[in-house]
Protein backbone atom coordinates (compact mmCIF):
# COMPACT_ATOMS: atom_id res chain seq x y z
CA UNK A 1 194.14 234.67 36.43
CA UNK A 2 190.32 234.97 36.16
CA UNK A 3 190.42 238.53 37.23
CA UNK A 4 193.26 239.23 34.33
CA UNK A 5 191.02 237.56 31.77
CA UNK A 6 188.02 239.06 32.64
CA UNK A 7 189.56 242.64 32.01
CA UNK A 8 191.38 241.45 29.47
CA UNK A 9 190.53 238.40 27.32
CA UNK A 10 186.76 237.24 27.93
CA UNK A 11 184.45 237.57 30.99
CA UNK A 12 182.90 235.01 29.02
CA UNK A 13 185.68 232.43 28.53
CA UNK A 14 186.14 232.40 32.47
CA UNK A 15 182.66 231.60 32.75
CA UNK A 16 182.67 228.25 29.74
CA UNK A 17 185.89 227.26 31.26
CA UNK A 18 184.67 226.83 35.34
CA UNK A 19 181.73 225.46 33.80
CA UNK A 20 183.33 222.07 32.99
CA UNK A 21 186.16 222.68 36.22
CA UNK A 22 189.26 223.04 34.08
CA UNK A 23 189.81 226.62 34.60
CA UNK A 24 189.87 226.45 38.41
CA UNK A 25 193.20 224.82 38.81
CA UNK A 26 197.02 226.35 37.51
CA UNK A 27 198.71 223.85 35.36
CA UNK A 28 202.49 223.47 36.43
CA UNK A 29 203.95 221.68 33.60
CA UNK A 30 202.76 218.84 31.21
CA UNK A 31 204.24 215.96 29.60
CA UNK A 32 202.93 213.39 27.45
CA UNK A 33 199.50 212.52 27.79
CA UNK A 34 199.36 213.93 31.42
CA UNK A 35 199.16 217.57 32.41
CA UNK A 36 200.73 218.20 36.39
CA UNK A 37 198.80 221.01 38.29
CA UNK A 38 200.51 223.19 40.40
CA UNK A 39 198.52 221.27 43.56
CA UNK A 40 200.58 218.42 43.10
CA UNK A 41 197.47 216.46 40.85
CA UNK A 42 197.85 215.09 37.68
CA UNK A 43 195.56 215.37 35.02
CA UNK A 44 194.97 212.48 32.18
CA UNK A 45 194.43 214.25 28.91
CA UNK A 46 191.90 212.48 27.29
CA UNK A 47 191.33 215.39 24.13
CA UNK A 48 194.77 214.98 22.23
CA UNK A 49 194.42 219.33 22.50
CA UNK A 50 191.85 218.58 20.05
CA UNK A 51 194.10 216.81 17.23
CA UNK A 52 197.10 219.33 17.87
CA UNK A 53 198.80 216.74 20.42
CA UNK A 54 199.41 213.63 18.27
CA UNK A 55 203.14 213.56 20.09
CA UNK A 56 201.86 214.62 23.52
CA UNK A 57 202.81 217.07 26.09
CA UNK A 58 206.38 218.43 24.96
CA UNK A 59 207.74 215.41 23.36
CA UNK A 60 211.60 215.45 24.17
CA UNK A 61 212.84 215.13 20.44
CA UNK A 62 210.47 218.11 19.75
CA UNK A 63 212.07 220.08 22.34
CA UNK A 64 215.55 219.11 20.89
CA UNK A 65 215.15 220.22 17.80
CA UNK A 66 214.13 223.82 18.67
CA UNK A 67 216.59 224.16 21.55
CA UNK A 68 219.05 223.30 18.72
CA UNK A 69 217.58 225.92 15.98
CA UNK A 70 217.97 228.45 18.90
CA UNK A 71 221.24 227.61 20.17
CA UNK A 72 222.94 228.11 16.79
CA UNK A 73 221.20 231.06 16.29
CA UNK A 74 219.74 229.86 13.18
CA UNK A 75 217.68 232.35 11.17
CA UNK A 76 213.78 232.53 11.63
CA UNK A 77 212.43 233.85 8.13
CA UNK A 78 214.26 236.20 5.63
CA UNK A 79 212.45 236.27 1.62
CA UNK A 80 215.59 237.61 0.57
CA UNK A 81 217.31 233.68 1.13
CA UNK A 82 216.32 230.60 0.16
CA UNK A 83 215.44 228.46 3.40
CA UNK A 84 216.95 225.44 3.90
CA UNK A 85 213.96 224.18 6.26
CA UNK A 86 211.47 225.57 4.51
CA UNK A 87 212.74 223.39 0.73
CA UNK A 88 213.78 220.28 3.65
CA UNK A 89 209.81 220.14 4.75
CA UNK A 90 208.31 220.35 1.41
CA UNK A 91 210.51 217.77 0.12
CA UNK A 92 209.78 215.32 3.04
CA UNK A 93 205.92 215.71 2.85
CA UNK A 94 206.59 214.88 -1.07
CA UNK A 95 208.01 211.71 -0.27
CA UNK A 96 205.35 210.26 2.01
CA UNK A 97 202.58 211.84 -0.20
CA UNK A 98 201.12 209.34 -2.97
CA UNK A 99 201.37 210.52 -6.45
CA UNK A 100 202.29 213.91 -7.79
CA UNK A 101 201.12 215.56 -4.52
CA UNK A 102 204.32 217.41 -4.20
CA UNK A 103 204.08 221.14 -3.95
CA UNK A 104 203.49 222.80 -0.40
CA UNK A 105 202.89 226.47 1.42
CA UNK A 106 203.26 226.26 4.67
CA UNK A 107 201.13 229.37 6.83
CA UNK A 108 199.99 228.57 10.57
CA UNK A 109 196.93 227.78 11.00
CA UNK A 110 194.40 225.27 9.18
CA UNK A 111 192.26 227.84 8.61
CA UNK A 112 195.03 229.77 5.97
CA UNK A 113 195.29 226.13 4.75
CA UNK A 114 192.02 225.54 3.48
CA UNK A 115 192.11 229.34 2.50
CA UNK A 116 195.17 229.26 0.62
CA UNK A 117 193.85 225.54 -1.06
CA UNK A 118 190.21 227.76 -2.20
CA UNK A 119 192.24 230.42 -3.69
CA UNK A 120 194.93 228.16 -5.69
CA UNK A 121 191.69 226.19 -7.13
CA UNK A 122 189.65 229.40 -7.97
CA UNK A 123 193.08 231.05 -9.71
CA UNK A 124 193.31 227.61 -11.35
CA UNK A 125 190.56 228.45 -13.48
CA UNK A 126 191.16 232.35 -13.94
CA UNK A 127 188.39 233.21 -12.23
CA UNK A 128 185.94 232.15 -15.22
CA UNK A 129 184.13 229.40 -12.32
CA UNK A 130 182.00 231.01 -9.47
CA UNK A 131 181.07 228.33 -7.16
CA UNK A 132 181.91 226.37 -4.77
CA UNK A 133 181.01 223.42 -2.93
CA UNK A 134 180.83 222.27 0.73
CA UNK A 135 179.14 219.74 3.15
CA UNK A 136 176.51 220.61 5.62
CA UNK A 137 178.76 219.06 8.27
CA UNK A 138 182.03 220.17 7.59
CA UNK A 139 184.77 222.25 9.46
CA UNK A 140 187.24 224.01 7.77
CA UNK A 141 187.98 227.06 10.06
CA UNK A 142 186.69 230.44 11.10
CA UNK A 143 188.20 233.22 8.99
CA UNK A 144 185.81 235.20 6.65
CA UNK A 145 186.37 232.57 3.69
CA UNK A 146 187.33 229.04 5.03
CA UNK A 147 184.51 229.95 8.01
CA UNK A 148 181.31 230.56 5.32
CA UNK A 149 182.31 227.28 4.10
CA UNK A 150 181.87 225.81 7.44
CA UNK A 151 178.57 223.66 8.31
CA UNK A 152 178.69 223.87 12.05
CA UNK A 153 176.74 224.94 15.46
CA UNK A 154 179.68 226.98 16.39
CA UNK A 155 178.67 229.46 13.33
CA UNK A 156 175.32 230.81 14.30
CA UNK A 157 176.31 234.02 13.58
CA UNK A 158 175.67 235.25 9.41
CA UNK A 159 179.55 236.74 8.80
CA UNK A 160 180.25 237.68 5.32
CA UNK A 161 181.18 235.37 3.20
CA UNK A 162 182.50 233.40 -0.24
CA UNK A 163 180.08 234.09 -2.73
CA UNK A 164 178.28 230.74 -4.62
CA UNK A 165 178.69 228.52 -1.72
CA UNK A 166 176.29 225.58 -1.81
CA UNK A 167 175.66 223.15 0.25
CA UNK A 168 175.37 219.29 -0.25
CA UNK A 169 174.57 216.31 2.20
CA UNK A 170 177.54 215.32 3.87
CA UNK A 171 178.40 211.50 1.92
CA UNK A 172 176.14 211.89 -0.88
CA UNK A 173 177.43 211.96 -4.32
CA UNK A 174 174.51 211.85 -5.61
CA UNK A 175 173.43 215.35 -4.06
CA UNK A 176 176.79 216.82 -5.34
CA UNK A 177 176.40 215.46 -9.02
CA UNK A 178 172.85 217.44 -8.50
CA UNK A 179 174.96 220.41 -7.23
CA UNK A 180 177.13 220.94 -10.23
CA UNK A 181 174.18 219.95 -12.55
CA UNK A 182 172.18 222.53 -10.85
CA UNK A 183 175.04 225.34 -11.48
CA UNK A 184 175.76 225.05 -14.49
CA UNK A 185 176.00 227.63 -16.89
CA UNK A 186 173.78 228.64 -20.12
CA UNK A 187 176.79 227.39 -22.60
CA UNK A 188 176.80 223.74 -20.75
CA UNK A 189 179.85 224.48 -18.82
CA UNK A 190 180.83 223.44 -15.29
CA UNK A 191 180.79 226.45 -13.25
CA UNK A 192 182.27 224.77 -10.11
CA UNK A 193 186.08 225.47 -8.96
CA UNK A 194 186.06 223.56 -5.84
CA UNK A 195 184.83 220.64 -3.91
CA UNK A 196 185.50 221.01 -0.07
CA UNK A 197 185.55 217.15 1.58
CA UNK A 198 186.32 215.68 4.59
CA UNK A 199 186.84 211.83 4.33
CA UNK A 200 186.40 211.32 8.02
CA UNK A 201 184.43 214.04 9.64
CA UNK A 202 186.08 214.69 13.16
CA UNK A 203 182.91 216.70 14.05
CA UNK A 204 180.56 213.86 13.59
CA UNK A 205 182.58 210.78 13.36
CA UNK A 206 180.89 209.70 9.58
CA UNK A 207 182.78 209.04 7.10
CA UNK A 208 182.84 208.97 3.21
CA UNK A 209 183.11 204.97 2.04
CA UNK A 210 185.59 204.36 -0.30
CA UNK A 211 183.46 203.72 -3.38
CA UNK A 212 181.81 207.74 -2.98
CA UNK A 213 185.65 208.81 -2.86
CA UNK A 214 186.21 207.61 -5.92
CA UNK A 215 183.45 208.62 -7.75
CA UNK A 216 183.81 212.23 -6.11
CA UNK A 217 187.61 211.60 -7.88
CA UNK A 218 186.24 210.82 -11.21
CA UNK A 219 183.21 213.66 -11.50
CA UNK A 220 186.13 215.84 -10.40
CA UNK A 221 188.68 214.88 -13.67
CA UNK A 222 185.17 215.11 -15.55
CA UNK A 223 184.33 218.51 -14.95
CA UNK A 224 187.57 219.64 -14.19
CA UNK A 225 186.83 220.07 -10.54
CA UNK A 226 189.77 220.88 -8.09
CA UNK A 227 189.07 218.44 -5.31
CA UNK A 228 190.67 219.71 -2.01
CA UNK A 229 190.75 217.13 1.11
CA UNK A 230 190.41 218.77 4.36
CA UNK A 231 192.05 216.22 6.51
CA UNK A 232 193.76 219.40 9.48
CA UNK A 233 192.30 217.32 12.00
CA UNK A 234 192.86 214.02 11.00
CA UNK A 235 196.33 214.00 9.35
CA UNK A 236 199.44 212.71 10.26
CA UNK A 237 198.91 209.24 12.06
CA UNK A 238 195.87 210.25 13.90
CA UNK A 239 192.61 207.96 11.95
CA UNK A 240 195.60 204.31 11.80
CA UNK A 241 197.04 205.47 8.28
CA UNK A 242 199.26 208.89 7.32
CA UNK A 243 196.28 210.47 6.28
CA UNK A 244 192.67 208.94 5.92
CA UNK A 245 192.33 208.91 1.86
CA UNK A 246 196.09 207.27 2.23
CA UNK A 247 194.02 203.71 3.18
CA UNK A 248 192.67 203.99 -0.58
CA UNK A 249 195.06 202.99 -2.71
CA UNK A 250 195.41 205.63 -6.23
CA UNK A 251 193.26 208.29 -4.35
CA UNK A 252 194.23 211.47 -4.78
CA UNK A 253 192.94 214.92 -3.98
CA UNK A 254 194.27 217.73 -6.33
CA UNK A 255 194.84 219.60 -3.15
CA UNK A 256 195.56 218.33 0.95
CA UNK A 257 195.11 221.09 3.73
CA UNK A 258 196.50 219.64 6.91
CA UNK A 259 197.84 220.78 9.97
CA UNK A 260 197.49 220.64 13.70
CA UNK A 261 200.24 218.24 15.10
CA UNK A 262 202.49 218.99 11.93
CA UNK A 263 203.53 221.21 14.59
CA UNK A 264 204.57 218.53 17.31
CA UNK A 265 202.47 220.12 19.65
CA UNK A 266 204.99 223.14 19.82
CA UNK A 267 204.92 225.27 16.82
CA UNK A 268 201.72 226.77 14.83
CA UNK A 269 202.12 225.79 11.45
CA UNK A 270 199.71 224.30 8.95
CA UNK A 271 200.41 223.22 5.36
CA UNK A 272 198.65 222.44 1.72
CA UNK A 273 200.02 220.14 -0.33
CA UNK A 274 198.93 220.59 -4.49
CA UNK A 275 199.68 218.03 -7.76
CA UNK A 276 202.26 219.61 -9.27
CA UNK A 277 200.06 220.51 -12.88
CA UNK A 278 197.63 222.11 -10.77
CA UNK A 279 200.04 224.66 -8.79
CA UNK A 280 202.19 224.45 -12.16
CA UNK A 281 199.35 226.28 -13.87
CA UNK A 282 197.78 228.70 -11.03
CA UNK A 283 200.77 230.30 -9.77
CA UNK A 284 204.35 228.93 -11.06
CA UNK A 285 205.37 232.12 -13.04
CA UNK A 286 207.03 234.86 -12.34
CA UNK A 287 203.93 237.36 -12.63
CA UNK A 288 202.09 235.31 -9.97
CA UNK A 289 204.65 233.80 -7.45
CA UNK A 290 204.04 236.01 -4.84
CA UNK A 291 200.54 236.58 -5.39
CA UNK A 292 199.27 234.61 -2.23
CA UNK A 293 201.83 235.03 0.38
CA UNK A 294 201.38 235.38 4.60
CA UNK A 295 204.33 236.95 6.47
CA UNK A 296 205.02 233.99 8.46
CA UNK A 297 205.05 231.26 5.87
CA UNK A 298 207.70 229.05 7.09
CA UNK A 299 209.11 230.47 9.58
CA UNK A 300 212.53 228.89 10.69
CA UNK A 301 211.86 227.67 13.91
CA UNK A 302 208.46 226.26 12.80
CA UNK A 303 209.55 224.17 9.60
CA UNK A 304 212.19 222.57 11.50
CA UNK A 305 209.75 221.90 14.52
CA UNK A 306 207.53 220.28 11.66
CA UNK A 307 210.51 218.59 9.60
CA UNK A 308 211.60 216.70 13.55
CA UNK A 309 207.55 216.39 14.24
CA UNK A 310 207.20 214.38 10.67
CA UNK A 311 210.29 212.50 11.53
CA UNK A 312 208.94 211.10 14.71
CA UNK A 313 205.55 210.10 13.01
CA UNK A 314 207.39 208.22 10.93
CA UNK A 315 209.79 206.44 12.75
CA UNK A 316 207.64 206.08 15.87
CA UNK A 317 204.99 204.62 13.08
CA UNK A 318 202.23 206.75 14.61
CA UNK A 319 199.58 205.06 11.89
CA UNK A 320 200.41 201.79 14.29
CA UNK A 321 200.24 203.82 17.39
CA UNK A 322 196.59 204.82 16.46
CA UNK A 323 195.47 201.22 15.11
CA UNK A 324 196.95 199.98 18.79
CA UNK A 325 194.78 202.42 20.00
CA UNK A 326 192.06 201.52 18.42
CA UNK A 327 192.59 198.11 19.56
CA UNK A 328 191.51 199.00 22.74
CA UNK A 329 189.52 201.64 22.72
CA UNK A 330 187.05 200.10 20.26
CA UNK A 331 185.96 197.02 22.24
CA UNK A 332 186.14 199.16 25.46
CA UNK A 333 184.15 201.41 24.79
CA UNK A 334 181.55 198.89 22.67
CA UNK A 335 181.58 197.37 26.05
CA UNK A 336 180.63 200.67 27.91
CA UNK A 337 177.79 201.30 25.39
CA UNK A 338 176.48 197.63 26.29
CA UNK A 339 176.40 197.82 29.83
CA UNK A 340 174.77 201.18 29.74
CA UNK A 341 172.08 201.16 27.31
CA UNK A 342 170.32 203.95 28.70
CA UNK A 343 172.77 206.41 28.76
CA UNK A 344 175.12 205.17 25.66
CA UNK A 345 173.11 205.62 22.46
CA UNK A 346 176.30 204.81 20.15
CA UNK A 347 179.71 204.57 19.47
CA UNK A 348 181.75 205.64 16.42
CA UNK A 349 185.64 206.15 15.89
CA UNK A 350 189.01 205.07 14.16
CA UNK A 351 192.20 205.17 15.10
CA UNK A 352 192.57 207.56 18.08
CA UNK A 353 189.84 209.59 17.68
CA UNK A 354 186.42 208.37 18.96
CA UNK A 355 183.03 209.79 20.06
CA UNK A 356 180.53 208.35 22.29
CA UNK A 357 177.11 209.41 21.14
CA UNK A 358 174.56 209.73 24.81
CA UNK A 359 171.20 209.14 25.10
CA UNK A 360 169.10 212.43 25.02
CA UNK A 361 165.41 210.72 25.66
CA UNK A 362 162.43 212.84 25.86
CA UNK A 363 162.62 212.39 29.80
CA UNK A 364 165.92 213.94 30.14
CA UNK A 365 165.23 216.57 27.68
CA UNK A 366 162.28 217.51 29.88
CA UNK A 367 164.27 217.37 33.00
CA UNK A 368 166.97 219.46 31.06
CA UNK A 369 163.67 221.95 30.67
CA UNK A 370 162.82 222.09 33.72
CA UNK A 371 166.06 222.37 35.13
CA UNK A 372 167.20 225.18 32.53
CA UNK A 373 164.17 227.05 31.22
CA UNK A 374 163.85 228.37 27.73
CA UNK A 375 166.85 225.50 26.54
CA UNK A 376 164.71 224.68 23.89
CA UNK A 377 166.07 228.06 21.82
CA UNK A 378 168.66 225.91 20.94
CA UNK A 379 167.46 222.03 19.66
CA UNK A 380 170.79 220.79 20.79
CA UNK A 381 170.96 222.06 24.44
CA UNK A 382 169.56 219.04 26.19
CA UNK A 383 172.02 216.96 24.61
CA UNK A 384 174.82 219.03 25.30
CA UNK A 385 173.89 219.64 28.67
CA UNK A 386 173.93 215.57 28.96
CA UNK A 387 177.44 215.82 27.88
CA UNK A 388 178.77 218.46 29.54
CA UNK A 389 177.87 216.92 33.42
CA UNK A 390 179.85 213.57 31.94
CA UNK A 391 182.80 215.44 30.93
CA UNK A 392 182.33 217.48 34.06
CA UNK A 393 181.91 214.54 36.40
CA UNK A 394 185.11 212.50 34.79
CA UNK A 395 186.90 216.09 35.30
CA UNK A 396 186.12 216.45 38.76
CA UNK A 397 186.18 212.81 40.45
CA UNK A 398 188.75 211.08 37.95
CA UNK A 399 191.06 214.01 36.79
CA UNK A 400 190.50 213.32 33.33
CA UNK A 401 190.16 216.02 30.56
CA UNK A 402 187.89 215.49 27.60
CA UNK A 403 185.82 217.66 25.07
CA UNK A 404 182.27 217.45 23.41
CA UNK A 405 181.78 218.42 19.80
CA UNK A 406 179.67 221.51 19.51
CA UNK A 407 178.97 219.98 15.37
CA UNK A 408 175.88 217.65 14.73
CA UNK A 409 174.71 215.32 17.68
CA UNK A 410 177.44 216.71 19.94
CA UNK A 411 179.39 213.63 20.95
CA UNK A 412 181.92 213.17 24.06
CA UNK A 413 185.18 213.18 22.06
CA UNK A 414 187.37 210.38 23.01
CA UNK A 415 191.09 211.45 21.60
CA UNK A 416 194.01 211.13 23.58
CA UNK A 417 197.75 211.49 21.96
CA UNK A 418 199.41 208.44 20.30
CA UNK A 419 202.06 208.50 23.44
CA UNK A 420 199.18 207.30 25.79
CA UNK A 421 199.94 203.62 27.08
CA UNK A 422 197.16 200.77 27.67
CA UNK A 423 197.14 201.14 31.46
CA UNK A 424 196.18 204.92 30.52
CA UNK A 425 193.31 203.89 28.33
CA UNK A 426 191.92 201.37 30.75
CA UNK A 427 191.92 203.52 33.65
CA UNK A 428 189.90 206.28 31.49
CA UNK A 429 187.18 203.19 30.33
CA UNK A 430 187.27 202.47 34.16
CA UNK A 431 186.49 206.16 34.52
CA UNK A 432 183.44 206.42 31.79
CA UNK A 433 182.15 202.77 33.03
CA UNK A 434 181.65 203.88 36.71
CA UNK A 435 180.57 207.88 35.38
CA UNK A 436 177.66 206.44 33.64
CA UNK A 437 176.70 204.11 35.89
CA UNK A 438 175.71 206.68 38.51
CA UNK A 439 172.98 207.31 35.22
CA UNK A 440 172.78 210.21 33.49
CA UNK A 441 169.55 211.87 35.13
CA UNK A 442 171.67 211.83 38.61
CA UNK A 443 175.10 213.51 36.64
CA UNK A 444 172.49 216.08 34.82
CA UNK A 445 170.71 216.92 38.01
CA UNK A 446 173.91 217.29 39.69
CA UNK A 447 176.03 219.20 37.27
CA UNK A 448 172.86 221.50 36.40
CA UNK A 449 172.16 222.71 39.92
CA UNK A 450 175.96 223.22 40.52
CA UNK A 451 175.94 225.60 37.59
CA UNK A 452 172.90 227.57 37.57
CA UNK A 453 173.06 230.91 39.94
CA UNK A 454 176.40 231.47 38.46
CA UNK A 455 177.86 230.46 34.81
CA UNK A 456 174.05 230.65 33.40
């Protein structure tokens, strides 16, 4: 497998993957939270497949419901019919949206979302507003459009972009009010079209209070700002509520982009939800209704996936699941951080989707130095170096699979799927507890001299 993605894929993906262990094994089969390698091991998967696996591993209702679609020989995607899915999906995401959020596309990836969301807000206003605004922590994909409006590590490379982005504080209202003051035009009018926000930031674990969300709301309906809610990551059960504005009651974005376990785990599908006088207005006549379309938007096979996938949030009450979660991961890992001060620096999180924050003193960032000369080209290495021999070190002595965040202070995620059980959660907080505890200059030392002479 290495030697057929080298020639391939990526020499270069063969080399980040054996760097943290995970790409030196075959997976068999996985299930749940756990994925079985072909050596008989099991492997506790501790990243959720990085918000995608809210229902685990093939979750058996999930597999029903296509093995049904294809034994019927239902039919994938035709324009020429009206799908039955397709109207089935949109109405069901109606129904547990709050207010007039009740219009949806459905693409397949939450990249197109967010795309397709920029484009309905700047066709909302005819193209007479230029600019945009987004956070300086934000993520909200990696195409050409959604990916210049991305504040992230990951995009130190100057692609071409959306023209008029700017760039406010992430949380700040204040520095947004300044943004729209600052743009606007000679006549007095608002020149902005859209507002990019993430209420929770998966990236850095911050989050916007619920008094800024409001007033974001209200300068929005001033100045006739379409206010788009990027919750792909955190949607659908994941944060203890549906979505994380849903815990405010009478919030209300003018647009949602979600996706990633709309599919189940099992089919790539996204979605973007508008109110209905905003899509009403940008698109709904017959000049303009096929003015943004993708080939696959939905896709037989994938709306149904989604319609079964939404049914089992609901009925399994996945907000719960996450809050139960949280129940123990919270305390457990507040515990951690206590009885390793040294290595522990904070912890943040809600629901199922946590990040422990690791001490990056000046001693291990010197050791990092002089472990890894010239690491100071990027300000962040030492601390993701200090991350990467935990993950490492849980990967290779516990069998447990977790991720850093390559955005902001680069935390350890901590985000399993809402099918993991307690005993599952305690053995991976028995895991971290005895990890740190061998102290981080030991894991770095260790994980370092392992690595150099052949990744770096």
């Amino acid at each position: 497998m290495h030697d057929l993605y080298r020639r391939y894929v990526s020499r270069s993906q063969v080399s980040l993957m054996t760097t943290f262990g995970f790409g030196r094994e075959l997976v068999e089969k996985a299930e749940g939270p756990w994925v079985h390698m072909r050596d008989g091991s099991r492997v506790l998967d501790m990243s959720g497949g990085v918000g995608v696996l809210n229902h685990g591993h093939n979750h058996p209702r999930i597999l029903a419901a296509r093995a049904r679609f294809a034994q019927q020989r239902r039919m994938e995607v035709h324009k020429a019919f009206f799908s039955p899915y397709l109207g089935a999906l949109s109405h069901n995401v109606a129904e547990l949206l709050p207010g007039d959020l009740s219009v949806s596309y459905f693409p397949n990836s939450g990249a197109e979302a967010n795309e397709g969301a920029i484009k309905m807000a700047y066709k909302y206003h005819e193209g007479r507003r230029n600019t945009i605004l987004r956070a300086d922590i934000s993520f909200h994909g990696k195409t050409l459009g959604a990916g210049s409006l991305t504040g992230s590590a990951e995009n130190h490379f100057r692609f071409p972009g959306l023209p008029n982005a700017v760039v406010y504080p992430y949380g700040d209202v204040d520095a947004v009010r300044a943004a729209i003051e600052a743009t606007r035009r000679a006549d007095g009018g608002c020149d902005v079209y859209a507002l990019m926000v993430e209420p929770y930031s998966a990236s850095s674990m911050r989050c916007w209070s619920e008094s800024a969300l409001r007033e974001l709301r209200q300068l929005c309906d001033d100045e006739d700002i379409v206010l788009i809610f990027d919750e792909v990551y955190t949607g659908w059960g994941k944060t203890g509520s549906l979505f994380y504005f849903m815990r405010y009651d009478g919030l209300l974005p003018d647009i949602l982009a979600y996706s990633k376990s709309l599919g189940g785990g099992k089919a790539s599908i996204s979605g973007y939800t508008a109110r209905e006088r905003l899509f009403r207005k940008a698109y709904d006549r017959l000049a303009d209704v096929i003015l943004h379309s993708t080939t696959y938007y939905g896709f037989g096979e994938e709306t149904v996936t989604a319609i079964e996938a939404v049914n089992v949030v609901v009925e399994d009450d996945f907000p719960g699941r996450a809050r139960q979660i949280e129940a123990i991961l919270g305390p457990g890992l507040e515990r951690i951080r206590k009885a390793h001060p040294d290595a522990v620096d904070r912890v943040s999180g809600v629901g199922s989707l946590f990040g422990v924050f690791l001490n990056s003193g000046p001693k291990l960032l010197e050791l990092a130095g002089k472990l890894v000369p010239g690491f100071n080209r990027d300000p962040q290495f030492g601390t993701k170096l200090i991350t990467l021999s935990v993950i490492a070190h849980l990967y290779r002595e516990h069998k447990i699979m977790t991720y850093y965040s390559p955005n902001a202070e680069n935390p350890l995620m901590v985000a399993p799927t809402l099918m993991v059980e307690p005993a599952d959660l305690e053995y991976f907080l028995d895991a971290l507890d005895a990890t740190l505890a061998l102290g981080l200059r030991r894991l770095l030392t260790g994980f370092v001299r392992e690595k150099v002479g052949s990744a770096w």
